[in-house]
Protein backbone atom coordinates (compact mmCIF):
# COMPACT_ATOMS: atom_id res chain seq x y z
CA UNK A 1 5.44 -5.55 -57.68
CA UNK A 2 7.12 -5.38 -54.17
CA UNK A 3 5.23 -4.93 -51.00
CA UNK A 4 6.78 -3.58 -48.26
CA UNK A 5 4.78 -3.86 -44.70
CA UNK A 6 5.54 -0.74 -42.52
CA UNK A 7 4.38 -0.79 -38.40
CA UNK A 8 3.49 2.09 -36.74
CA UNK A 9 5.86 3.20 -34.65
CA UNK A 10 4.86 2.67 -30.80
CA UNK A 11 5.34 5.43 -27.99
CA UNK A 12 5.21 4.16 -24.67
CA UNK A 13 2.92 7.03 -22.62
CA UNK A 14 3.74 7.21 -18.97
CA UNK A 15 1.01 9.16 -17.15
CA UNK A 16 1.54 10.13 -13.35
CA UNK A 17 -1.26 10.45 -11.09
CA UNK A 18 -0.35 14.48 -11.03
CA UNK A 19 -0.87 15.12 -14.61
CA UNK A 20 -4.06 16.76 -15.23
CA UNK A 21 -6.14 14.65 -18.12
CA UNK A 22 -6.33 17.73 -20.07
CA UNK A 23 -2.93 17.41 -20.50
CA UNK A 24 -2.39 13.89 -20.89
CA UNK A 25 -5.10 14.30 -24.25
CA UNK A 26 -3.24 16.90 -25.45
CA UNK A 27 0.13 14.96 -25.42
CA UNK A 28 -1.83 11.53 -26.28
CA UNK A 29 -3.94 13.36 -29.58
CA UNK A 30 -0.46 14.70 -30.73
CA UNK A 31 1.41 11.68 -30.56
CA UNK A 32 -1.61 10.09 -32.74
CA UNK A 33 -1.50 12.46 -35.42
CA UNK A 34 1.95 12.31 -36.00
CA UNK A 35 1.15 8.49 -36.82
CA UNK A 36 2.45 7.02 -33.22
CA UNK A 37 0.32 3.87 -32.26
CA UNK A 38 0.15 4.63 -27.84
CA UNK A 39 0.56 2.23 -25.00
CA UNK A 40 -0.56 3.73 -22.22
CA UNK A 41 0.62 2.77 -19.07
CA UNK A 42 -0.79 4.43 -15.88
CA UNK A 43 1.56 4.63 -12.19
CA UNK A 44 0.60 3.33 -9.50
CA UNK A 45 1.58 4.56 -5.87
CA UNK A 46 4.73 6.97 -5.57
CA UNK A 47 6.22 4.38 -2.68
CA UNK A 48 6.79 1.70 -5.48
CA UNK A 49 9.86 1.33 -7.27
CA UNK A 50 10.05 1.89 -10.94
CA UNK A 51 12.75 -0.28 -11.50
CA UNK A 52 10.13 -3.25 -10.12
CA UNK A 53 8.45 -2.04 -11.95
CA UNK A 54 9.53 -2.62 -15.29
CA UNK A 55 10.96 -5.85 -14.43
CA UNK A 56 7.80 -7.52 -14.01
CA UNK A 57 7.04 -5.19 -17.63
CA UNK A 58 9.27 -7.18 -18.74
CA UNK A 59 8.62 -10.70 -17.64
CA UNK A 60 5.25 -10.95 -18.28
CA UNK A 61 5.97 -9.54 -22.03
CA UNK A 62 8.58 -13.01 -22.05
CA UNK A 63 5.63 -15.05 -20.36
CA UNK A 64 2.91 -13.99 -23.00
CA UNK A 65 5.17 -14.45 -25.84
């Protein structure tokens, strides 16, 4: 007999200060029942950039790794 190992999919959640948390647990309890596993990642002040953002993301995924 064959195994085959399936991950959950991941959805990376964005969620602005604006959005209301009703809302957000709306979206968030969706996305879990159709099977999504969430990373939740929350902004921080409007002046920053997003692109800066996701660099560092992005280098301190490489640096844990």
């Amino acid at each position: 007999m064959e195994m085959i190992h399936v991950r959950k999919p991941t959805y990376y959640f964005w969620k602005s200060p604006g959005a209301s948390q009703e809302q957000f647990q709306r979206q968030y309890d969706r996305l879990k029942r159709c099977g999504f596993r969430i990373a939740i990642y929350t902004d921080g002040p409007e002046q920053k950039d997003i692109r800066q953002a996701l660099k560092t993301l992005i280098q301190n995924h490489w640096e844990d790794s």
